[in-house]
C-alpha atoms as a PDB file:
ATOM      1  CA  UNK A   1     199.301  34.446 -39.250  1.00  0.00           C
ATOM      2  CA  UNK A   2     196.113  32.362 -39.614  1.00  0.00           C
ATOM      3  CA  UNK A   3     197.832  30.690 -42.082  1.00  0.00           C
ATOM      4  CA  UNK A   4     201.315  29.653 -40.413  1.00  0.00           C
ATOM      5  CA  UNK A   5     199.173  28.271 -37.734  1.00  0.00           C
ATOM      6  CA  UNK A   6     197.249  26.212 -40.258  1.00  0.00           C
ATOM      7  CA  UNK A   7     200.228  24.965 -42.286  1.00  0.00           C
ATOM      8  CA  UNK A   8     202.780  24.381 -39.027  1.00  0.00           C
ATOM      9  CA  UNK A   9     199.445  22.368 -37.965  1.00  0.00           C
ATOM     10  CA  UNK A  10     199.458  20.172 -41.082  1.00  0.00           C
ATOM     11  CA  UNK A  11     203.537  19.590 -40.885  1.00  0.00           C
ATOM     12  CA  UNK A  12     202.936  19.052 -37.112  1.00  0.00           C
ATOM     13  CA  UNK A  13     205.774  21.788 -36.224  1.00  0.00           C
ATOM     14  CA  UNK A  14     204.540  23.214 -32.981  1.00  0.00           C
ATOM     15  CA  UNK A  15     203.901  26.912 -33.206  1.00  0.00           C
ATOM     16  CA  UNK A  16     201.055  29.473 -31.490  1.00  0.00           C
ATOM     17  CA  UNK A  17     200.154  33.325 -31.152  1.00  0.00           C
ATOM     18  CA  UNK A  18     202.197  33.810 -28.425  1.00  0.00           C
ATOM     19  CA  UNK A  19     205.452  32.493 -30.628  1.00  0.00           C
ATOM     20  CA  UNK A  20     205.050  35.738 -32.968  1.00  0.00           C
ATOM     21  CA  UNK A  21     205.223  37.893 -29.852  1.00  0.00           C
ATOM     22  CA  UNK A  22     207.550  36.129 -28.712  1.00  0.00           C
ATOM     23  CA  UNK A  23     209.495  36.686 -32.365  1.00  0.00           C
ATOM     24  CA  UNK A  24     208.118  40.268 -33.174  1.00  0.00           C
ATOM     25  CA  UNK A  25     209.378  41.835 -29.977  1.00  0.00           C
ATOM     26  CA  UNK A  26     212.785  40.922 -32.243  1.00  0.00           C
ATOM     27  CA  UNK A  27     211.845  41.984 -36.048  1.00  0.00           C
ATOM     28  CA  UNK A  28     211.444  45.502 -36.508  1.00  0.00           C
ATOM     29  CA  UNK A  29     209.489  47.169 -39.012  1.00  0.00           C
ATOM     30  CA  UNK A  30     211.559  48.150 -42.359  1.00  0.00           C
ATOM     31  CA  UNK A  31     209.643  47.879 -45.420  1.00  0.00           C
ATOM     32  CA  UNK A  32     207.865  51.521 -45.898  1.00  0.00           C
ATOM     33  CA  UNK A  33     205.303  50.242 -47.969  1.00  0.00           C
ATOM     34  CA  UNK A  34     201.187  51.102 -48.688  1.00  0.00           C
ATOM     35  CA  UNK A  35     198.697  50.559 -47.257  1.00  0.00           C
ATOM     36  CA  UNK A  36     200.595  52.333 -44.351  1.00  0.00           C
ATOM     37  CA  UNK A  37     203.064  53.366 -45.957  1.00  0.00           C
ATOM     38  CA  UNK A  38     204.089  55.739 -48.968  1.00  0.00           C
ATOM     39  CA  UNK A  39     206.060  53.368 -51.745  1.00  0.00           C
ATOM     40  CA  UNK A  40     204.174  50.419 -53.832  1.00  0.00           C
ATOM     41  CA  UNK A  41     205.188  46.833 -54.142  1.00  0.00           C
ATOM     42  CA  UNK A  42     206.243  47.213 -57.561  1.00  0.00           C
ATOM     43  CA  UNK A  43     208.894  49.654 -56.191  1.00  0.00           C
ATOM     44  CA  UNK A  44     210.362  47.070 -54.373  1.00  0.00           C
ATOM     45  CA  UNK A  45     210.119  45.058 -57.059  1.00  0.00           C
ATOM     46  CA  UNK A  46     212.298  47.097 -59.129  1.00  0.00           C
ATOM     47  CA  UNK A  47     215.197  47.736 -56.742  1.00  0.00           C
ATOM     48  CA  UNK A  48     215.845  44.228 -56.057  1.00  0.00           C
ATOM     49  CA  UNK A  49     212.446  42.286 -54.317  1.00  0.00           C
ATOM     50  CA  UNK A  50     212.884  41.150 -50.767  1.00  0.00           C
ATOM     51  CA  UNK A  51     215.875  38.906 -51.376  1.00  0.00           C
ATOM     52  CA  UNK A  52     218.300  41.966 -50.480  1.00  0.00           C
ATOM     53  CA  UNK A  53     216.047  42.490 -47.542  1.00  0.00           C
ATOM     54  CA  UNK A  54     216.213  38.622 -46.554  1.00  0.00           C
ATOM     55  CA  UNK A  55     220.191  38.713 -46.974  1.00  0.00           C
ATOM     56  CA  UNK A  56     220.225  41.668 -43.921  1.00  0.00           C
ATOM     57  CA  UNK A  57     217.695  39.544 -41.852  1.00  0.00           C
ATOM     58  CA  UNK A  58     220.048  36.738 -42.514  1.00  0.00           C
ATOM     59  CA  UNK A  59     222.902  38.936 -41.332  1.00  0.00           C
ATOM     60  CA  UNK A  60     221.325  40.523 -38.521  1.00  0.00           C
ATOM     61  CA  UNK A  61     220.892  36.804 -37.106  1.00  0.00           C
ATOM     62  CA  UNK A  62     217.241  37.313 -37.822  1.00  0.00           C
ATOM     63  CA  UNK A  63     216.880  33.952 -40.371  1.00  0.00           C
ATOM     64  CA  UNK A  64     218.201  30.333 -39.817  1.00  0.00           C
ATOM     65  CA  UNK A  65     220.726  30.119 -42.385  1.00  0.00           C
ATOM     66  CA  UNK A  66     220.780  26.636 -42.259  1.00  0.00           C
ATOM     67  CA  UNK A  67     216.949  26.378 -42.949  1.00  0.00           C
ATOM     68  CA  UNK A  68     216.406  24.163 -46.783  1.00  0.00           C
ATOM     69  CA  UNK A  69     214.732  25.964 -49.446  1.00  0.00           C
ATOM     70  CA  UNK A  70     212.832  24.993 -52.623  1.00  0.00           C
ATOM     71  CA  UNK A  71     216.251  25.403 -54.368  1.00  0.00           C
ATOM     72  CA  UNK A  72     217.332  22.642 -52.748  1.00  0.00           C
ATOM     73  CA  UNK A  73     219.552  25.198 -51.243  1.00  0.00           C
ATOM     74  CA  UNK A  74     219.875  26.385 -47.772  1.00  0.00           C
ATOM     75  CA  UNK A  75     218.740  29.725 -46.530  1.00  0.00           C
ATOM     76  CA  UNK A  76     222.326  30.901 -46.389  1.00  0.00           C
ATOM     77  CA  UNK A  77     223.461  29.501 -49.773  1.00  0.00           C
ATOM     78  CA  UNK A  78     220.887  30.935 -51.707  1.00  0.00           C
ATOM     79  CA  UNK A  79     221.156  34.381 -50.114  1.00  0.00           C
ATOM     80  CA  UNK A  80     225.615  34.052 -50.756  1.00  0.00           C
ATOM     81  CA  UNK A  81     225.812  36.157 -53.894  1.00  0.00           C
ATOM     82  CA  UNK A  82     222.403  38.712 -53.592  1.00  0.00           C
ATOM     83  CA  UNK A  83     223.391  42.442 -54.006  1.00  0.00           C
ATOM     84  CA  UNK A  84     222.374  44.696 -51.597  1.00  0.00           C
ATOM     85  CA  UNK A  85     219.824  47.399 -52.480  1.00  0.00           C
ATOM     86  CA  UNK A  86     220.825  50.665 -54.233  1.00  0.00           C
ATOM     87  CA  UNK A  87     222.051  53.297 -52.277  1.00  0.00           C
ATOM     88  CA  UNK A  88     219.471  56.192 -51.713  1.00  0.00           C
ATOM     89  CA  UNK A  89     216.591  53.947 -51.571  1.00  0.00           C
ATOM     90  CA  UNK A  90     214.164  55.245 -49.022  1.00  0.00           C
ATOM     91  CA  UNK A  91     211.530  51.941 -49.080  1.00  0.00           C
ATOM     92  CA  UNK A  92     213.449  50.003 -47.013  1.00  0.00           C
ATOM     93  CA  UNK A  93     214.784  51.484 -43.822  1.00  0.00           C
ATOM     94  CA  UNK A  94     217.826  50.948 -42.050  1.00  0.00           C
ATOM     95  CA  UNK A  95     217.790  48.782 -38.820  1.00  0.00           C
ATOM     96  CA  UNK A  96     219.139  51.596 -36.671  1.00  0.00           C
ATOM     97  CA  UNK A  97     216.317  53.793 -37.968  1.00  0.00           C
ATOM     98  CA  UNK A  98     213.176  51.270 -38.274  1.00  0.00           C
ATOM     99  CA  UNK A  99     209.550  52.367 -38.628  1.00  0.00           C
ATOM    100  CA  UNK A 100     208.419  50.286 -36.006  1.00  0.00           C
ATOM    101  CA  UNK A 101     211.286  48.885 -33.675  1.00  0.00           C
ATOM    102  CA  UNK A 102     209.487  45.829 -33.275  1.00  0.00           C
ATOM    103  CA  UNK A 103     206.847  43.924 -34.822  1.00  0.00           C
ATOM    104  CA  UNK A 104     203.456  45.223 -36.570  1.00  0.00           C
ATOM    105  CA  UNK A 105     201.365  42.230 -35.341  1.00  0.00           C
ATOM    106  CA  UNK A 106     200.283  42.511 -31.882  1.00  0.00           C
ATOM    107  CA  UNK A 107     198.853  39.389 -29.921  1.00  0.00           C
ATOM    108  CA  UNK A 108     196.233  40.525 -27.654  1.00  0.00           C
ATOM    109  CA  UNK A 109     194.391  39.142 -24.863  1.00  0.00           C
ATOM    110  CA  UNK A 110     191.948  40.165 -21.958  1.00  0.00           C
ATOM    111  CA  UNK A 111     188.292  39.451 -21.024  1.00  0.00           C
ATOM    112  CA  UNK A 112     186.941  40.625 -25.219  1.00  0.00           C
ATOM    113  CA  UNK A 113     189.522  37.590 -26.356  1.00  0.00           C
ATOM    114  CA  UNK A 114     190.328  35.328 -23.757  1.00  0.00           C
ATOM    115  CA  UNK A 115     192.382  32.782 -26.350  1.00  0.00           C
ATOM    116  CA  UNK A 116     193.993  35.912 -28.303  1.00  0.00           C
ATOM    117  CA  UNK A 117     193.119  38.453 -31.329  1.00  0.00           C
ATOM    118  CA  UNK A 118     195.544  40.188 -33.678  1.00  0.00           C
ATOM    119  CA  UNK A 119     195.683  43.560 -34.677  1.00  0.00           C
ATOM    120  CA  UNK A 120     198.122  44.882 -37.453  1.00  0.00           C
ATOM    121  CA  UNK A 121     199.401  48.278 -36.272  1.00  0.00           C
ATOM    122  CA  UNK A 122     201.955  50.225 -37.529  1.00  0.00           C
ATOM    123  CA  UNK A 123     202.267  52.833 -35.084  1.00  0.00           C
ATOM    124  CA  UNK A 124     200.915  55.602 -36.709  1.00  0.00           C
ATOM    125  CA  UNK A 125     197.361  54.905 -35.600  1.00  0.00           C
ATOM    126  CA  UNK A 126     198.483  55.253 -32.301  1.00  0.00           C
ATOM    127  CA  UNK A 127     199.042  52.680 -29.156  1.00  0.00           C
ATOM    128  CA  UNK A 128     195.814  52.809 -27.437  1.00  0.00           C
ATOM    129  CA  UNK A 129     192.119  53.665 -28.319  1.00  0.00           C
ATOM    130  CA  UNK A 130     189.026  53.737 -25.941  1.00  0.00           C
ATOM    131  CA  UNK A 131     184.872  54.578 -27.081  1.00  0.00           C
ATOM    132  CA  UNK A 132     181.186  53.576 -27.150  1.00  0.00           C
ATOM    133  CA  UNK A 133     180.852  50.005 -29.268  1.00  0.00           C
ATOM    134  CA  UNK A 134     178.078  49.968 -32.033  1.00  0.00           C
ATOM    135  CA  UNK A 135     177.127  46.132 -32.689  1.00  0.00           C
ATOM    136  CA  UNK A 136     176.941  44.681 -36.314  1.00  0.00           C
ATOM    137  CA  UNK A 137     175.963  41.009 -36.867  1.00  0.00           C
ATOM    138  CA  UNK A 138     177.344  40.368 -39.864  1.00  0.00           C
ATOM    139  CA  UNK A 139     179.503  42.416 -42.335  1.00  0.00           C
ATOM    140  CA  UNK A 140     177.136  43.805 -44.724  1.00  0.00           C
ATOM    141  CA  UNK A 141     175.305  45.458 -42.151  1.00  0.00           C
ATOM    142  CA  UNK A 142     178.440  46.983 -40.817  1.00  0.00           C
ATOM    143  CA  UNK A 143     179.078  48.070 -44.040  1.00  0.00           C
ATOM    144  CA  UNK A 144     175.535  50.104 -44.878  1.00  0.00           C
ATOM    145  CA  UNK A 145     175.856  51.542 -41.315  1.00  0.00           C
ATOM    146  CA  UNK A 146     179.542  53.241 -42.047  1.00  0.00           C
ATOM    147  CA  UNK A 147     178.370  54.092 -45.808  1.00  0.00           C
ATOM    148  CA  UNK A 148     175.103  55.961 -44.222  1.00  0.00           C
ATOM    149  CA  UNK A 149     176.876  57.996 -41.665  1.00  0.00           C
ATOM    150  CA  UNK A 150     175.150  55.782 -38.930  1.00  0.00           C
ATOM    151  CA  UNK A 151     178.996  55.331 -37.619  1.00  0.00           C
ATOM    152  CA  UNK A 152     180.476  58.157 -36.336  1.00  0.00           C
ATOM    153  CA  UNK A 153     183.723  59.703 -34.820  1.00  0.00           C
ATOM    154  CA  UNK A 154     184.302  58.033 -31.187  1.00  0.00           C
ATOM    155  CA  UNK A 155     182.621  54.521 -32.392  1.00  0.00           C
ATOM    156  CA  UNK A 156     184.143  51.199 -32.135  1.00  0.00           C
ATOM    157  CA  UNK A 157     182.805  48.963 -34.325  1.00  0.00           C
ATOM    158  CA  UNK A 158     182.201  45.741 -33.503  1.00  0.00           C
ATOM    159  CA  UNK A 159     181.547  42.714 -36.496  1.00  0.00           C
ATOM    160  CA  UNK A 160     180.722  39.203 -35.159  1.00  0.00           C
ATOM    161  CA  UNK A 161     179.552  36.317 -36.097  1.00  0.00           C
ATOM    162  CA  UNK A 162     181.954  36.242 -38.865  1.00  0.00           C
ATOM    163  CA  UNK A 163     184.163  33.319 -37.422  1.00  0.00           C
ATOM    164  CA  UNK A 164     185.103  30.634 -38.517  1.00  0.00           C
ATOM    165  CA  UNK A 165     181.892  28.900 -37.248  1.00  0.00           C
ATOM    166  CA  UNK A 166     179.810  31.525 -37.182  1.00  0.00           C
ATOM    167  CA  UNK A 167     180.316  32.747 -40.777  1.00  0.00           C
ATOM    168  CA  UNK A 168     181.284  29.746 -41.310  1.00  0.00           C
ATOM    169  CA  UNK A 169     184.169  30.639 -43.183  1.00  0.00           C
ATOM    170  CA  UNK A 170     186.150  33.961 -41.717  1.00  0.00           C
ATOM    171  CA  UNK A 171     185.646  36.026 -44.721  1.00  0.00           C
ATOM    172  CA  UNK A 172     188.018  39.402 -44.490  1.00  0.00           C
ATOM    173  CA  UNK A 173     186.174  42.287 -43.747  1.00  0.00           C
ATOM    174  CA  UNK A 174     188.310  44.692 -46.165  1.00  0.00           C
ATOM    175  CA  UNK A 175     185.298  46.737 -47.078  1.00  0.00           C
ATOM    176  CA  UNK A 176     183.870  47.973 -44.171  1.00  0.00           C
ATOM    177  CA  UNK A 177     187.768  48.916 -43.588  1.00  0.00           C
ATOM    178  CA  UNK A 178     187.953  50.517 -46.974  1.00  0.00           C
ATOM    179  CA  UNK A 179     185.327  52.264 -46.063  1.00  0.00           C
ATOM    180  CA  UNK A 180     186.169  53.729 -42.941  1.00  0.00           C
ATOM    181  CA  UNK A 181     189.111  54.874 -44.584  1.00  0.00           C
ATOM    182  CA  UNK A 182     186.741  56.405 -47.274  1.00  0.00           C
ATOM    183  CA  UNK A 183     184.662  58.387 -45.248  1.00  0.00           C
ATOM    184  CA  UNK A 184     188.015  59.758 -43.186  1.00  0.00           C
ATOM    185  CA  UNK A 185     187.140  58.312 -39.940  1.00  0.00           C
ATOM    186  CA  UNK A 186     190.764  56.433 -40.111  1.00  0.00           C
ATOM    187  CA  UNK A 187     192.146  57.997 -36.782  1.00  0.00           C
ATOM    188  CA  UNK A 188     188.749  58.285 -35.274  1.00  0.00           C
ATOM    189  CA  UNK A 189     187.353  54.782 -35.541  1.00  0.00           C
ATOM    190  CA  UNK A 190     188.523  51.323 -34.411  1.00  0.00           C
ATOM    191  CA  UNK A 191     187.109  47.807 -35.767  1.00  0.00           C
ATOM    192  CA  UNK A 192     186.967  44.551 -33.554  1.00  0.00           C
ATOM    193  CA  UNK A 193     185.566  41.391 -35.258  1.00  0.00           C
ATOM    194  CA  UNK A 194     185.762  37.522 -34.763  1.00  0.00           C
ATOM    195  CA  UNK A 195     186.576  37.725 -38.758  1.00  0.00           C
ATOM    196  CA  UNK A 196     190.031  38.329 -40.098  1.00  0.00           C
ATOM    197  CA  UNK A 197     191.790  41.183 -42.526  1.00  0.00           C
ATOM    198  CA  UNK A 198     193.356  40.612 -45.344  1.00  0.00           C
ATOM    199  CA  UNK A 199     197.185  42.426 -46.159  1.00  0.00           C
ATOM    200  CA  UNK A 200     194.969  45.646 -47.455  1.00  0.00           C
ATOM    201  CA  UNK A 201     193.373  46.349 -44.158  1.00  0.00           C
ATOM    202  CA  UNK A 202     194.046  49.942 -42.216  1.00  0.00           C
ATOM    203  CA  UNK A 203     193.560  51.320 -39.299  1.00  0.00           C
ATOM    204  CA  UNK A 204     193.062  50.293 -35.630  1.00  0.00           C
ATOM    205  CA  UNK A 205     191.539  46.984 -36.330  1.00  0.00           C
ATOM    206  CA  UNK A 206     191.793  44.063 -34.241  1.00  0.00           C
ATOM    207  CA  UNK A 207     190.558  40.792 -35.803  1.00  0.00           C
ATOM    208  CA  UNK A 208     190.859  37.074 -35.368  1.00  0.00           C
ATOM    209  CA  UNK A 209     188.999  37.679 -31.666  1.00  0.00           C
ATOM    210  CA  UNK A 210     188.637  34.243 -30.184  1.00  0.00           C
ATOM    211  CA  UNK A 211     186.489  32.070 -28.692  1.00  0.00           C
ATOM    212  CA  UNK A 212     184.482  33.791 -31.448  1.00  0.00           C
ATOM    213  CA  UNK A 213     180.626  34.752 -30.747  1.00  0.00           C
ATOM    214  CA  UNK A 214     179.211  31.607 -32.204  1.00  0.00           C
ATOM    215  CA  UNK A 215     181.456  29.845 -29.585  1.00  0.00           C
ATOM    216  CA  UNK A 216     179.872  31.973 -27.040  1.00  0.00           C
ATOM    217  CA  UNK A 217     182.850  34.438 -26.725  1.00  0.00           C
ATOM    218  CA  UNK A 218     182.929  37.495 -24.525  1.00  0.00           C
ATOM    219  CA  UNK A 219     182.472  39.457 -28.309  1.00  0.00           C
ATOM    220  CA  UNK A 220     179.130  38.560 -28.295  1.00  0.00           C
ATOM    221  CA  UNK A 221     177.936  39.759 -24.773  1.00  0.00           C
ATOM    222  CA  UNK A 222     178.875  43.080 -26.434  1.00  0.00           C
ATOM    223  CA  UNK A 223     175.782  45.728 -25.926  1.00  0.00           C
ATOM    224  CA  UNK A 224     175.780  48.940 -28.282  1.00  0.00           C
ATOM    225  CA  UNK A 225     177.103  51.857 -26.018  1.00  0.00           C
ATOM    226  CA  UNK A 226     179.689  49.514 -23.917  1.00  0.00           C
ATOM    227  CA  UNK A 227     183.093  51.235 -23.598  1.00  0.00           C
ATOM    228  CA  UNK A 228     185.807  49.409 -25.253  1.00  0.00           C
ATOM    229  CA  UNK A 229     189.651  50.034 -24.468  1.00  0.00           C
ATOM    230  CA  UNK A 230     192.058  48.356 -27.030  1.00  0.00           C
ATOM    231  CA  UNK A 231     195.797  48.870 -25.269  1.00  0.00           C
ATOM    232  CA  UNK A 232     198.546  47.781 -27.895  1.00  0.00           C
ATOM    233  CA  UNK A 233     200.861  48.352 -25.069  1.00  0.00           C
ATOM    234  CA  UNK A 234     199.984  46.296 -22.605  1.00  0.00           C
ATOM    235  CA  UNK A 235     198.516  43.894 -25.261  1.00  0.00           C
ATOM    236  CA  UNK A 236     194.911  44.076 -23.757  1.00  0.00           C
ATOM    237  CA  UNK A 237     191.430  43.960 -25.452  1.00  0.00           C
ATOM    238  CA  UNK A 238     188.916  44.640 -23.095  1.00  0.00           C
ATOM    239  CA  UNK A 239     184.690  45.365 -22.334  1.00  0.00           C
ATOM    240  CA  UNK A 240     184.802  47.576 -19.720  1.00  0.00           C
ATOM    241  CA  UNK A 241     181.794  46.494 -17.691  1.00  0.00           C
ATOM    242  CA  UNK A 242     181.825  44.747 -14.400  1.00  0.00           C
ATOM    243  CA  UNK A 243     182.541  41.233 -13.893  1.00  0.00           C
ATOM    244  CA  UNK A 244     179.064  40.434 -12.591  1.00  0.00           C
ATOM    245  CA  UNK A 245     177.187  42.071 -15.900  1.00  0.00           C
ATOM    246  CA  UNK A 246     179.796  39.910 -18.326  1.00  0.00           C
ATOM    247  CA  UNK A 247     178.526  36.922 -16.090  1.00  0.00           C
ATOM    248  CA  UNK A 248     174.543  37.858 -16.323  1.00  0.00           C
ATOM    249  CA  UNK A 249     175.065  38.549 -19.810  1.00  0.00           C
ATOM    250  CA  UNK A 250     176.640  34.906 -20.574  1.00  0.00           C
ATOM    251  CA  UNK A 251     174.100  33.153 -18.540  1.00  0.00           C
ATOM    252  CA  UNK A 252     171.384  35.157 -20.698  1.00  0.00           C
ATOM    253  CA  UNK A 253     173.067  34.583 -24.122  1.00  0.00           C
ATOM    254  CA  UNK A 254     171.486  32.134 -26.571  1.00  0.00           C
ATOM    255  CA  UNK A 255     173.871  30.655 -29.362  1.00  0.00           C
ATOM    256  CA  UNK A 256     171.991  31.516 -32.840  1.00  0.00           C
ATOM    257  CA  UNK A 257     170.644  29.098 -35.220  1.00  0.00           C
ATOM    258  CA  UNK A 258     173.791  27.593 -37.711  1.00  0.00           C
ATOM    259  CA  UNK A 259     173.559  29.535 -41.096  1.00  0.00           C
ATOM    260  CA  UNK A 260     173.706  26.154 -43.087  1.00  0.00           C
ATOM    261  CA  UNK A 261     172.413  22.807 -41.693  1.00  0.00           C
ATOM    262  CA  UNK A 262     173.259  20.652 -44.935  1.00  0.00           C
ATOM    263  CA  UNK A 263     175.875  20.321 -47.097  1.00  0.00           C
ATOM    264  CA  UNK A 264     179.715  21.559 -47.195  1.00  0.00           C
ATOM    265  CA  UNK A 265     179.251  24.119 -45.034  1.00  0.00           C
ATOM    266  CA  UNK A 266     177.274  22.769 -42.201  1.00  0.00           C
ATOM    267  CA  UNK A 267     179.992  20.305 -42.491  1.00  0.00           C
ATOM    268  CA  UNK A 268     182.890  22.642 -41.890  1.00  0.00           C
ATOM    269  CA  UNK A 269     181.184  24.828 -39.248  1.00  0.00           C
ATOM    270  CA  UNK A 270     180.660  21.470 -37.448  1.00  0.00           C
ATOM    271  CA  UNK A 271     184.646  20.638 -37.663  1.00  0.00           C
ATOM    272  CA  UNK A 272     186.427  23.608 -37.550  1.00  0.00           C
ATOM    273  CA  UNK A 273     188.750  24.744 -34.810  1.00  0.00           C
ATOM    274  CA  UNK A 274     189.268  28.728 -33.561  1.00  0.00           C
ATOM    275  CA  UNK A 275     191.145  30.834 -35.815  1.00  0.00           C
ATOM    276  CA  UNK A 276     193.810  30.650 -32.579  1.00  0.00           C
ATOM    277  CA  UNK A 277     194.112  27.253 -34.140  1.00  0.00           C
ATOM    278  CA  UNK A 278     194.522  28.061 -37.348  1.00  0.00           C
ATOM    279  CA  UNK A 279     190.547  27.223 -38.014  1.00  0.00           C
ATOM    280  CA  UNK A 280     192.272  23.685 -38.785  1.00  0.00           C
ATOM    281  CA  UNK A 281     189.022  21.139 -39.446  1.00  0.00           C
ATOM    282  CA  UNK A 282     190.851  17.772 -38.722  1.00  0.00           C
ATOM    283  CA  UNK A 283     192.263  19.213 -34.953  1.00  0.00           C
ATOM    284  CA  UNK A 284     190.220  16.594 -33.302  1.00  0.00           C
ATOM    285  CA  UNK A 285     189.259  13.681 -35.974  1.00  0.00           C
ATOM    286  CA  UNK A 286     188.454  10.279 -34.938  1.00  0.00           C
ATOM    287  CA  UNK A 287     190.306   7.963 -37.046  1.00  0.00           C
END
C-alpha cells in the first residue's frame, strides 16, 4: 500500500487510503495462503501462478481489461488464452465461498491516527481487540521486552518513533511480530506502530499510524497502562482517555532530538512526507 501511494505519486495518478476501502469493500479474500493461511507460494506456483486467478478477477469485472501491460498487450489480451486452475485445488477459493468476503487491508482512523493506519487482518484474529498499552520507543526495545516475558497476555504493544521521520526510514517491524507469534501470544496480543509490516507480518497489527510520533501524533501521547480499542468494524483506532487528558498531554509533549543531523539521513527525515503520503520526499519541493 505504501508503495502504490508512492509510485501513483511519481506518475501523478491520483490515489489515497480511502481508495483501497473504497476498492476492498469489492475484492474478497481467495488466495489461502501462509502466513495466515495453510498452502505456500510455491504451491501456487505449481498449479498455474496468479494468472488463472487474474483471468477470474478479469471476469468477475474486478480488472480493467483494457488496462496496457508490459507485453505491450492489454489486460484482457494477455489473460485470452490462460487455463483455469486444476480442479480440486483447495489454495484458491471460489468467489461464492471466499475467506474473507471483502478485503484484508483495513483503513483505519480515530483520535490514535487521525490521517489513517492500516492493519492486515484476515479475519481469523478476530474484528475487534481492547487492553492496557505498554510503550516501546524504538523496535529493539520492543523486541527484548516480548523475548523476556516483560509482554504479556492482555498487552497492546505500542512501537513509535519508527516513522518515516522519526526512524527516519519506516523499517518493518517483522521481528517483534515473529516473535509474538513465537512466544504464542498471537490471539492474545495486538501491535500498533508508526512503522510498517512487511507481507510476513501476523496477527492484530495495525501499522502505518499517521501523523506519526515524531510529527507529534496522538501515538505518542500514549502512557503505559492506557486502554486501547482497535475496532476493524467500524474502522476505528482509538486511546481511550478523555479529550481534555489527550489535550494536556499534547500541550506537555516535547518532539525528541532528530536521530541524524548530517548527512543522507538528516536529509530525508527533513523531506519526507507521512507514510499516508506514500513517505514521498519531493511532495513539496521548491523548484
Amino acid at each position: 500500500m505504501l508503495h502504490l501511494l508512492a509510485i501513483a505519486h511519481a506518475a501523478k495518478v491520483k490515489l489515497s487510503l480511502d481508495d483501497f476501502t473504497r476498492v476492498g469493500k469489492h475484492v474478497p479474500v481467495l488466495a489461502d495462503l501462509k502466513p495466515s493461511g495453510k498452502h505456500l507460494m510455491s504451491e501456487l506456483v505449481a498449479i498455474g501462478g496468479i494468472r488463472p486467478l487474474m483471468k477470474t478477477l478479469l471476469d468477475k469485472g474486478l480488472l480493467h481489461g483494457d488496462a496496457l501491460t508490459v507485453t505491450g498487450e492489454t489486460m484482457a489480451e494477455t489473460l485470452r488464452d490462460v487455463m483455469p486452475y486444476p480442479n480440486g485445488q483447495t489454495i484458491i477459493q471460489p468467489f461464492d465461498k471466499p475467506i474473507k468476503k471483502d478485503s484484508h487491508f483495513v483503513i483505519m482512523r480515530g483520535n490514535l491516527a487521525s490521517e489513517g493506519a492500516v492493519a492486515k487482518l484476515t479475519g481469523k484474529e478476530g474484528l475487534q481487540f481492547s487492553g492496557n498499552a505498554i510503550v516501546f520507543e524504538s523496535e529493539e526495545k520492543a523486541l527484548t521486552a516480548i523475548l523476556n516475558g516483560t509482554v504479556r497476555k492482555g498487552h497492546v504493544i505500542v512501537i513509535r518513533y519508527e516513522g518515516p521521520r522519526g526512524g527516519p526510514g519506516m523499517r518493518e517491524m517483522l521481528s517483534p511480530t515473529s516473535a509474538i507469534m513465537g512466544k504464542g501470544l498471537g490471539k492474545d496480543v495486538a501491535l500498533i506502530t508508526d512503522g510498517r509490516f512487511s507481507g510476513g507480518s501476523h496477527g492484530f497489527v495495525v501499522g502505518h499510524i499517521t501523523p506519526e510520533a515524531y510529527a507529534g501524533g496522538a501515538i505518542g501521547l500514549v502512557k503505559n497502562g492506557d486502554t486501547i480499542t482497535i475496532d476493524a468494524e467500524k474502522r476505528e483506532l482509538t486511546l481511550d482517555i478523555p479529550a481534555k487528558e489527550m489535550a494536556a498531554r499534547r500541550k506537555a509533549w516535547k518532539k525528541p532530538a532528530p536521530r541524524y543531523t548530517r548527512g543522507v539521513l538528516a536529509k530525508y527525515a527533513a523531506h519526507v512526507t507521512s507514510a499516508s503520503f506514500g513517505a514521498v520526499t519531493d511532495k513539496d519541493l521548491k523548484l
